[in-house]
Protein backbone atom coordinates (compact mmCIF):
# COMPACT_ATOMS: atom_id res chain seq x y z
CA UNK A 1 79.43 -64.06 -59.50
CA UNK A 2 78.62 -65.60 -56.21
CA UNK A 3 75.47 -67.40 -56.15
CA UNK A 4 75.48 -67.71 -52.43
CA UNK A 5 74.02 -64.79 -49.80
CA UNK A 6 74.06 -65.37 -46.35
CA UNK A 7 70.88 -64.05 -44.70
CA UNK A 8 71.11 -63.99 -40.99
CA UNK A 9 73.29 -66.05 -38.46
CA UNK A 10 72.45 -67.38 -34.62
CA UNK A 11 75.54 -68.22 -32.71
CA UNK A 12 77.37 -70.18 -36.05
CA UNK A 13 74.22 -71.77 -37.45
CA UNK A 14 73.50 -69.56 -41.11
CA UNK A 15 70.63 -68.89 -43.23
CA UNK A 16 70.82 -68.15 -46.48
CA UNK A 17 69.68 -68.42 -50.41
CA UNK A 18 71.17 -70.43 -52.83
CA UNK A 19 70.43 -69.38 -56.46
CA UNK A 20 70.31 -72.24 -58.74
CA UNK A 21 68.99 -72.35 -62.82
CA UNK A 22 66.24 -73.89 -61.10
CA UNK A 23 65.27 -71.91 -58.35
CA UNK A 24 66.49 -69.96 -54.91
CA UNK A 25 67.12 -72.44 -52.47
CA UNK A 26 66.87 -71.43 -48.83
CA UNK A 27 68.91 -72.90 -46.75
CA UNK A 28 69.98 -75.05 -44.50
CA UNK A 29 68.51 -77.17 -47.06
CA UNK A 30 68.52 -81.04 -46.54
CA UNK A 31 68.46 -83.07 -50.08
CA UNK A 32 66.45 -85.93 -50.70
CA UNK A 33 68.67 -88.71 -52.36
CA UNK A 34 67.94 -89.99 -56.04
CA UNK A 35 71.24 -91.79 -57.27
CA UNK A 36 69.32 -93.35 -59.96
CA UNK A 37 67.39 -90.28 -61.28
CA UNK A 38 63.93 -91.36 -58.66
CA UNK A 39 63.49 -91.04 -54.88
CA UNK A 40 62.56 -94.38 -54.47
CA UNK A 41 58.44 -95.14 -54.34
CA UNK A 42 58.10 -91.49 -55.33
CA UNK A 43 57.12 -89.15 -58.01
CA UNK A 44 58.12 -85.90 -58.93
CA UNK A 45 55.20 -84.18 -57.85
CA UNK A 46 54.78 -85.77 -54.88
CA UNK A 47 58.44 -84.93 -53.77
CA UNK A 48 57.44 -81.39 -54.50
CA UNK A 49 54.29 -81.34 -52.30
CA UNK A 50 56.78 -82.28 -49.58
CA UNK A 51 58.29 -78.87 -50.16
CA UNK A 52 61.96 -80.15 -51.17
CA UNK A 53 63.34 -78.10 -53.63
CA UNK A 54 67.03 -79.50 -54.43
CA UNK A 55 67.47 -82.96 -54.62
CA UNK A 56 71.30 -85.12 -55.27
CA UNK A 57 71.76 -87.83 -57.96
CA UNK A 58 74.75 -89.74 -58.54
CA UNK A 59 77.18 -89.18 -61.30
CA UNK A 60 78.71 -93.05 -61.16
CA UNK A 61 75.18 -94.61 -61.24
CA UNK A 62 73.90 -92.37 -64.18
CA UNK A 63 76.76 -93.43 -66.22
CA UNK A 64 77.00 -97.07 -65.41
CA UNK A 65 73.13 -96.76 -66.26
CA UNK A 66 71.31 -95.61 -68.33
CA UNK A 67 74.01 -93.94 -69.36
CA UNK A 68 74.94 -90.11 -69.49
CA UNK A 69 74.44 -90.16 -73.03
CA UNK A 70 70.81 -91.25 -73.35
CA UNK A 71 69.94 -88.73 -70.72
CA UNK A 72 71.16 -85.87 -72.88
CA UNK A 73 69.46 -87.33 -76.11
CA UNK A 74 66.52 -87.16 -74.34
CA UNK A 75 66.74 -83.49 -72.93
CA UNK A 76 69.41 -83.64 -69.87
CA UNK A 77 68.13 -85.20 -66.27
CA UNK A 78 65.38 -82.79 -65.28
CA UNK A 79 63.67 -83.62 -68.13
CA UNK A 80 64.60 -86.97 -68.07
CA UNK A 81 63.58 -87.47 -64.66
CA UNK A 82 60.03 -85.72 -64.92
CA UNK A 83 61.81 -83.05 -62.23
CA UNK A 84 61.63 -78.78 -62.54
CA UNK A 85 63.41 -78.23 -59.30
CA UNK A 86 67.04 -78.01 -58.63
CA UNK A 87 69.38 -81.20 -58.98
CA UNK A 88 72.83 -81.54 -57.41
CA UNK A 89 75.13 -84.27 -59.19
CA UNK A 90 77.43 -86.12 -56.89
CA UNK A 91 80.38 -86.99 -58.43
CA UNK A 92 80.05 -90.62 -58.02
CA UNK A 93 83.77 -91.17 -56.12
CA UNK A 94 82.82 -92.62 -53.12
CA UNK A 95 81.30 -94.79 -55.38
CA UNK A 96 83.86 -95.82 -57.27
CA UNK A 97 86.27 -96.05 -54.73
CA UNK A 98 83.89 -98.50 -52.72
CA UNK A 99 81.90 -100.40 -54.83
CA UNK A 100 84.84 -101.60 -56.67
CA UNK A 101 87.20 -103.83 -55.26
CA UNK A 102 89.46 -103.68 -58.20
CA UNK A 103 89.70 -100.16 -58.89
CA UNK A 104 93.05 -98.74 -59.59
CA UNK A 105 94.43 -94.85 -58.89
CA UNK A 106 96.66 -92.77 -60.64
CA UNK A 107 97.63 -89.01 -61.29
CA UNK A 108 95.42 -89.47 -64.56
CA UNK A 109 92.19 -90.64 -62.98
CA UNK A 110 91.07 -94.33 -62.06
CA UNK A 111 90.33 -97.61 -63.59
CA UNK A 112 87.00 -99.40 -62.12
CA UNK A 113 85.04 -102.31 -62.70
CA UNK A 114 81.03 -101.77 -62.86
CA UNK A 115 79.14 -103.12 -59.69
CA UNK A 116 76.48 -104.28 -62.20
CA UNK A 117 78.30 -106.48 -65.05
CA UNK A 118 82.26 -106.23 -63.93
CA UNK A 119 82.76 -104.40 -67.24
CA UNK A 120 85.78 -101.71 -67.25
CA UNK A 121 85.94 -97.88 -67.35
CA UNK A 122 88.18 -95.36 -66.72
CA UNK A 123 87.47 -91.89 -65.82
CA UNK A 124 89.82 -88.32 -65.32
CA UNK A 125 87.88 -85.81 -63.29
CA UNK A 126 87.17 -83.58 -66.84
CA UNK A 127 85.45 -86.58 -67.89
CA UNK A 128 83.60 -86.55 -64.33
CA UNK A 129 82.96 -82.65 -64.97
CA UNK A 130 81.74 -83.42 -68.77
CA UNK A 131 79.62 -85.98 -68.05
CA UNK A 132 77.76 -83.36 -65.14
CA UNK A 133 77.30 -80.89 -68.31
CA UNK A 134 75.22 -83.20 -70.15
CA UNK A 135 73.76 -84.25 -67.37
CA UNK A 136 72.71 -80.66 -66.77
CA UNK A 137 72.62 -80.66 -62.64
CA UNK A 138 72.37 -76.98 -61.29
CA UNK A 139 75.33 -77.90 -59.07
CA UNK A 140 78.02 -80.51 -59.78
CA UNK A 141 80.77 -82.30 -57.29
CA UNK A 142 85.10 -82.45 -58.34
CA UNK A 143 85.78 -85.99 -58.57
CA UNK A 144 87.79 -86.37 -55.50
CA UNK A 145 90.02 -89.07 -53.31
CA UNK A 146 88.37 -90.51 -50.57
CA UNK A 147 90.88 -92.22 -48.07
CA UNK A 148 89.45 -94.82 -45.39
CA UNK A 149 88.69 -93.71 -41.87
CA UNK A 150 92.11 -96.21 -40.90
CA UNK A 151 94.26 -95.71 -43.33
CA UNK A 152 97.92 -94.58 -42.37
CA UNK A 153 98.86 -91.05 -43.16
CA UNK A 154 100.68 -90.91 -45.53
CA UNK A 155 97.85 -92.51 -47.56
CA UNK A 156 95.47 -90.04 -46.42
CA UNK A 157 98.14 -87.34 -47.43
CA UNK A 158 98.45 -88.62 -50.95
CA UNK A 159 94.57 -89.19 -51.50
CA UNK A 160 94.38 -85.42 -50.23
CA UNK A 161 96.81 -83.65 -52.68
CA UNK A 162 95.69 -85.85 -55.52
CA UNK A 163 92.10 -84.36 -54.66
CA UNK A 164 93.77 -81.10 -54.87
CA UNK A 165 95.21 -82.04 -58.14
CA UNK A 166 91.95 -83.14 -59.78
CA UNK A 167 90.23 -80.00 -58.08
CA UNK A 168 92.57 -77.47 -60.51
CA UNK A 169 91.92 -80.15 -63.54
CA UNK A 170 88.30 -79.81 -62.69
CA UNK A 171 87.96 -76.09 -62.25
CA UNK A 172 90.01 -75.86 -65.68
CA UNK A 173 87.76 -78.50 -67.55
CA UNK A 174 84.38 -76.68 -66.25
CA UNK A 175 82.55 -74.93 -69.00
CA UNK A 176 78.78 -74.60 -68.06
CA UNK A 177 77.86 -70.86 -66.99
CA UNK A 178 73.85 -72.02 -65.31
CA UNK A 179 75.91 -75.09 -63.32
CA UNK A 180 78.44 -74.46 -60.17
CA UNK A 181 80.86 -77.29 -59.62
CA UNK A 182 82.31 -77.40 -55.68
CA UNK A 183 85.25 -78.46 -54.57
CA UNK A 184 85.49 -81.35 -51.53
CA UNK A 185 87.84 -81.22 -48.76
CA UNK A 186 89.87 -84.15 -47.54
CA UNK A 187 92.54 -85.04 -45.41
CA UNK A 188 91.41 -87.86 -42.83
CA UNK A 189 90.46 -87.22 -39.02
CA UNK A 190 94.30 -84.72 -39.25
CA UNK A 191 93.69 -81.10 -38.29
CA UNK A 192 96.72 -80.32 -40.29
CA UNK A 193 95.69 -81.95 -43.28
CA UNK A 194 92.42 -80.88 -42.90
CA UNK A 195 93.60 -77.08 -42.65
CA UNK A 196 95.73 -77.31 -45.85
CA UNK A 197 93.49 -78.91 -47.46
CA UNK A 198 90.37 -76.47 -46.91
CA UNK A 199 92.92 -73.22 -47.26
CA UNK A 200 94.63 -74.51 -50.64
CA UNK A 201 91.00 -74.91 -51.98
CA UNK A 202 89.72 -71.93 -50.53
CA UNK A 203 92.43 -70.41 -52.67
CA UNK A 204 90.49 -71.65 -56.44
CA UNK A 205 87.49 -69.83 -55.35
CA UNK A 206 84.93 -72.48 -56.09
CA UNK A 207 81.42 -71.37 -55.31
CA UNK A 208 80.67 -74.02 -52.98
CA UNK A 209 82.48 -76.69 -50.73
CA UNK A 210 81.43 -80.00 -49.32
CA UNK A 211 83.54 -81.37 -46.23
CA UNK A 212 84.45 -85.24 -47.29
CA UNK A 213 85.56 -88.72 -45.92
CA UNK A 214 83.14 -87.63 -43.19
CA UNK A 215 79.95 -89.68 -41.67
CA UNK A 216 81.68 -93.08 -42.56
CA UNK A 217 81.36 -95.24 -39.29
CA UNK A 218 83.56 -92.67 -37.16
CA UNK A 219 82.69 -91.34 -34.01
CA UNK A 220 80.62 -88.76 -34.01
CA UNK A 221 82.07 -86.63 -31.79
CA UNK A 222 85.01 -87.18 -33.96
CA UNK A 223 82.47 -86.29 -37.11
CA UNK A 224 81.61 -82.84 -35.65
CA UNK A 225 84.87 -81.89 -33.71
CA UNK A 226 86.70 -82.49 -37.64
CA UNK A 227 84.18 -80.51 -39.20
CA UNK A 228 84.31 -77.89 -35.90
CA UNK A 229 87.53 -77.15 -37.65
CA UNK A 230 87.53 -77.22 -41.12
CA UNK A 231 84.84 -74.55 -40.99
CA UNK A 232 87.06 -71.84 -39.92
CA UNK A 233 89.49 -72.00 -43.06
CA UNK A 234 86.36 -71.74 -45.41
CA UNK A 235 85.15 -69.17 -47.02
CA UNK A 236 82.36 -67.31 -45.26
CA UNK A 237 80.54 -66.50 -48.02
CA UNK A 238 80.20 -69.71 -49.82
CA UNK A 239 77.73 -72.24 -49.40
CA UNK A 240 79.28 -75.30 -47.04
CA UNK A 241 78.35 -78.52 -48.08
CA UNK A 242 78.31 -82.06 -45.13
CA UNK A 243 78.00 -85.13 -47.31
CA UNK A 244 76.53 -88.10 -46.18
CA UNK A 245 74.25 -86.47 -42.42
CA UNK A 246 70.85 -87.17 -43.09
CA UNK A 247 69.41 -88.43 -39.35
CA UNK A 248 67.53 -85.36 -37.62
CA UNK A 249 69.67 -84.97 -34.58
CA UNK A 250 73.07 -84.69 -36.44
CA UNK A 251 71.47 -82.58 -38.96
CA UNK A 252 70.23 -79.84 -36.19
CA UNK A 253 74.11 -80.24 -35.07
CA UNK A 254 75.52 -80.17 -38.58
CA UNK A 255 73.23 -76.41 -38.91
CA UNK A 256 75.36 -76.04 -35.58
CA UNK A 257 78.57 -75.61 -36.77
CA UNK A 258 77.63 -73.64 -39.58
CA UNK A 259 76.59 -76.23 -42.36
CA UNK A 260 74.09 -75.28 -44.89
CA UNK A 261 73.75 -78.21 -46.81
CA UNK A 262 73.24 -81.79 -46.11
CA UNK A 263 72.42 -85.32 -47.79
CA UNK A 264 71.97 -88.78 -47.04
CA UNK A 265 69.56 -92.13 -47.81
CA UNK A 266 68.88 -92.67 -44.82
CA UNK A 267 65.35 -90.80 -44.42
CA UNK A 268 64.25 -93.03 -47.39
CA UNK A 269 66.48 -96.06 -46.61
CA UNK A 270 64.98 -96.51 -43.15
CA UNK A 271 61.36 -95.87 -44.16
CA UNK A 272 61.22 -98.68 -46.63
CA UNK A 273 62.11 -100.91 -43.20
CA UNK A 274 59.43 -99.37 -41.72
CA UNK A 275 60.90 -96.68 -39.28
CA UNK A 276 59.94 -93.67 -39.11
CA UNK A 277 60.73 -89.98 -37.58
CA UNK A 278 58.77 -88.28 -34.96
CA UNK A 279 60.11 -85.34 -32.87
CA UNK A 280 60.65 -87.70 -29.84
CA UNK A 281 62.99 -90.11 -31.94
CA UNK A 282 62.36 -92.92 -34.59
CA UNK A 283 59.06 -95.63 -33.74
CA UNK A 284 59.31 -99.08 -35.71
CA UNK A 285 55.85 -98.89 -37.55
CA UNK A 286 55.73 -102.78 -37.73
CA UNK A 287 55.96 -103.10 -33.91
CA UNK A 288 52.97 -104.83 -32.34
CA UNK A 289 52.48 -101.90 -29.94
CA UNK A 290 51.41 -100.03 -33.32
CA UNK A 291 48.71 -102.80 -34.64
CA UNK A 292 45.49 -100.74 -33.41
CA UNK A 293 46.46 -97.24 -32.93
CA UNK A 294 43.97 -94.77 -34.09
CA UNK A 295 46.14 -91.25 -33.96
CA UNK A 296 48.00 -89.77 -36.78
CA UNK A 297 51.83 -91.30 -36.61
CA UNK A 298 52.65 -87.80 -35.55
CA UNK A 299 50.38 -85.35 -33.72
CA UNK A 300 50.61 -81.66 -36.10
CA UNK A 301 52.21 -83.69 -38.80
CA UNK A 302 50.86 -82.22 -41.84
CA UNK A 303 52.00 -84.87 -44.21
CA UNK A 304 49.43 -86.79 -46.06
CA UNK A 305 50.24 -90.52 -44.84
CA UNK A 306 49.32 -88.98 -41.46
CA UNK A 307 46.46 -87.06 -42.54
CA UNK A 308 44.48 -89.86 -44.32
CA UNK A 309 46.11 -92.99 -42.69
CA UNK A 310 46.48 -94.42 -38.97
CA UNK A 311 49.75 -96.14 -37.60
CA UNK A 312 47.55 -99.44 -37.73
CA UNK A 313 47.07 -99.38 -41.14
CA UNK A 314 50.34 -98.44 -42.02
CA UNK A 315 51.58 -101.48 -39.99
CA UNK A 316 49.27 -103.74 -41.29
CA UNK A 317 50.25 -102.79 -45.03
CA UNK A 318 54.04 -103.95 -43.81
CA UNK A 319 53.21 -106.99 -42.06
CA UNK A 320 51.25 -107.70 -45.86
CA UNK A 321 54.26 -106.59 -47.48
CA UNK A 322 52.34 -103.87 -49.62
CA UNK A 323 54.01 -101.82 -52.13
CA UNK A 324 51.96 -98.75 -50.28
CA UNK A 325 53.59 -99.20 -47.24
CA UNK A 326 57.05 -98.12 -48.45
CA UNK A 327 55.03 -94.86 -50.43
CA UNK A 328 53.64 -93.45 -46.83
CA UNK A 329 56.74 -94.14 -45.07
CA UNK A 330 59.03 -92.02 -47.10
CA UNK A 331 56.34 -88.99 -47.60
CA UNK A 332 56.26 -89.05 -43.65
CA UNK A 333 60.28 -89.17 -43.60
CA UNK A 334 61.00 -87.11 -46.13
CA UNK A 335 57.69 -84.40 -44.99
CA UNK A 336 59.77 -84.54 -41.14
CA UNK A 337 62.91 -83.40 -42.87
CA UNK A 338 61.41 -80.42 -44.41
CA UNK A 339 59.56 -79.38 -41.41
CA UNK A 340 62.16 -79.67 -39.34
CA UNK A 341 64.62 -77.56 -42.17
CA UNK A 342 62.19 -74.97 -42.14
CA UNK A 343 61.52 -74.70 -38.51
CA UNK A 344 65.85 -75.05 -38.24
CA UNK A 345 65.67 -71.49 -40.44
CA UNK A 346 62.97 -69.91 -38.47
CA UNK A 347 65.26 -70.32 -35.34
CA UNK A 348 68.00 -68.92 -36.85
CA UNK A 349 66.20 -66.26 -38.64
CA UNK A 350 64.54 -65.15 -35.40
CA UNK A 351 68.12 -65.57 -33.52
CA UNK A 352 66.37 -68.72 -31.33
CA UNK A 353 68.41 -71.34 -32.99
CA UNK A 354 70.44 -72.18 -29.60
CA UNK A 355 67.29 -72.63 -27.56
CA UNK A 356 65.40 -74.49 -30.79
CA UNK A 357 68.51 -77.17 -30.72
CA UNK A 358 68.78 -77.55 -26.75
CA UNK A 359 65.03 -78.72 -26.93
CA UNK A 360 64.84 -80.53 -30.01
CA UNK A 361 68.16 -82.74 -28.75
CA UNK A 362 66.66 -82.98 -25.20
CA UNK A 363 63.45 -84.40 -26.78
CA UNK A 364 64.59 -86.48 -28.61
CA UNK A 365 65.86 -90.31 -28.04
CA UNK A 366 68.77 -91.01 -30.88
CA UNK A 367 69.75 -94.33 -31.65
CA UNK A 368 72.44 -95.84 -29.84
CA UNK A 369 75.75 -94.53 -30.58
CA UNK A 370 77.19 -98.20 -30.29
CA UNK A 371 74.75 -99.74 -32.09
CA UNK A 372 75.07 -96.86 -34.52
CA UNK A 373 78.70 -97.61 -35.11
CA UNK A 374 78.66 -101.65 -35.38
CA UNK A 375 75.80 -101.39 -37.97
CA UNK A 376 77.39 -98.81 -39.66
CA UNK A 377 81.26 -100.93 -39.64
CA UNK A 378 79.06 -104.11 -41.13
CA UNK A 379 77.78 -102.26 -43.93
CA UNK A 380 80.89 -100.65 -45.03
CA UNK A 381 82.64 -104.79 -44.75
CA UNK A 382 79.99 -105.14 -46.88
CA UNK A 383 80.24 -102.80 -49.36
CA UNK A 384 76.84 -102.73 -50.30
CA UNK A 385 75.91 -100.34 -53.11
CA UNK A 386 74.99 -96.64 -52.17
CA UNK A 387 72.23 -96.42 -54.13
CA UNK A 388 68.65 -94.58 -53.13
């Protein structure tokens, strides 16, 4: 049964429904990120007055802690979590492969040590698919290979046909009729790769697929050229899935090309540092230009930190370092990214989606794409945790 219908297109942006045991999702849908079972500084009910319907949490996290096992004593993650909306489970790879500088490969799965206490696991991808039953997420990720953005092909290669490898394992291992597991295509910045590796997927039949190793300090004309072509060796008919684009320009480009779902911390990640999203481009709320500004952050914003609160208090809670601060911030973010979804569908649904993202792009004034890419290079040296 395909879960997936595609509604209307404009040019190769798509609208569409996405039935879930917890809902129809419309999409292009953009997913709020809760690795650790919360949006940060939010509740449940207040990430439903936003209007977000399908949030992501992370397999790796939920398993390192609290474990996968108290969640199911204690009713599965929606319960768990206080949440009656959809859930998508990440598989927790990129994880794994990044966070631990000691983790070790094979045909069978990998060997890791936890980012919290160095303490050893192993895991096979019908582990990674078990542990998503209990979890109970209406959708659930193949553990996969991720190769780095430099790494020599014949690396990528092998990371790609082990991913196809753990893909069959995973589609074999998958028992739970209300859950759809999706498959994620690799293969590096290689057209060829990328081709084989979307086709021989393609091939399973999984309801869903997520493009990979994508929106990890590359280019990102790189970033959409890659996905440009991946696209046309997927099925048409199944819900497409870019991992990792959460800023509003790339994900009005991402809805572009033909993607209908998208993720990322960053909506949350900057808020909490005090940035935040208008339709001309991000404003630093703890700039002194902000410190006695009347007007609602926004003008037509509907969310409530701009209906009850003005930029100058919201600045003045982060100069105090107030726990509020980072609560307004991230309804304002994450309220932008639903507005902007739905007004993303409108456009395509009324066949207006060209015209919507030629103003919306021309409006508005993106970070720079240098500055963009060094930040981006010293996080990954870093290899801070992904966690939101």
């Amino acid at each position: 049964m395909n879960n997936f219908s595609l509604i209307k297109t404009s040019g190769p942006a798509r609208a569409g429904e996405l039935v879930t045991a917890h809902g129809v999702i419309p999409t292009p849908v953009f997913m709020p990120v809760g690795s650790q079972a919360t949006v940060k500084t939010l509740t449940p009910d207040e990430i439903k007055a936003l209007g977000a319907r399908l949030i992501l949490s992370n397999t790796y996290h939920l398993y390192l802690r609290p474990g996968v096992e108290v969640i199911k004593k204690l009713g599965g993650l929606h319960r768990f979590m206080g949440w009656d909306g959809a859930i998508l489970t990440d598989s927790g790879g990129y994880q794994v492969f990044s966070l631990s500088a000691l983790s070790k490969v094979t045909d069978e799965g990998v060997t890791f040590r936890s980012h919290i206490d160095g303490s050893p696991h192993f895991i096979t991808p019908e582990m990674v698919v078990d542990l998503q039953e209990e979890l109970g997420s209406d959708v659930a990720m193949v553990l996969d290979e991720p190769s780095a953005s430099d790494a020599p092909l014949s690396q990528v290669r092998q990371a790609m046909e082990r991913t196809h490898r753990w893909a069959e394992r995973s589609l074999v291992s998958h028992k739970r009729a209300n859950q759809q597991l999706f498959a994620i295509v690799q293969g590096g910045f290689s057209p060829e790769l990328r081709r084989q590796s979307a086709e021989f997927l393609a091939s399973l039949d999984f309801p869903g697929y997520a493009l990979g190793g994508l929106s990890l300090g590359e280019p990102k004309e790189l970033t959409w050229e890659t996905a440009r072509q991946m696209l046309q060796y997927l099925p048409k008919d199944k819900p497409r899935y870019l991992m990792g684009v959460g800023s509003p320009e790339d994900v009005v480009e991402a809805v572009g090309l033909g993607i209908d779902m998208m993720d990322c911390v960053l909506p949350t990640r900057v808020a909490r540092n005090g940035a935040l999203f208008t339709r001309k481009g991000r404003i630093n709320i703890d700039n002194a230009v902000f410190r006695a500004v009347e007007s609602p952050i926004e003008s037509g914003c509907d969310c409530y930190t701009c209906a009850h609160f003005s930029p100058a208090y919201v600045s003045h809670l982060f100069r105090a370092q107030e726990l509020l601060a980072y609560r307004l911030t991230t309804i304002h973010n994450l309220r932008f990214m639903v507005r902007l979804m739905d007004d993303i569908r409108k456009a395509i649904l009324d066949g207006s989606f060209d015209s919507f993202r030629k103003d919306f792009l021309s409006g508005y004034q993106t970070t720079d794409e240098s500055v963009r890419l060094e930040q981006k290079q010293k996080w990954i040296k870093a290899r801070k945790p992904e966690i939101d």
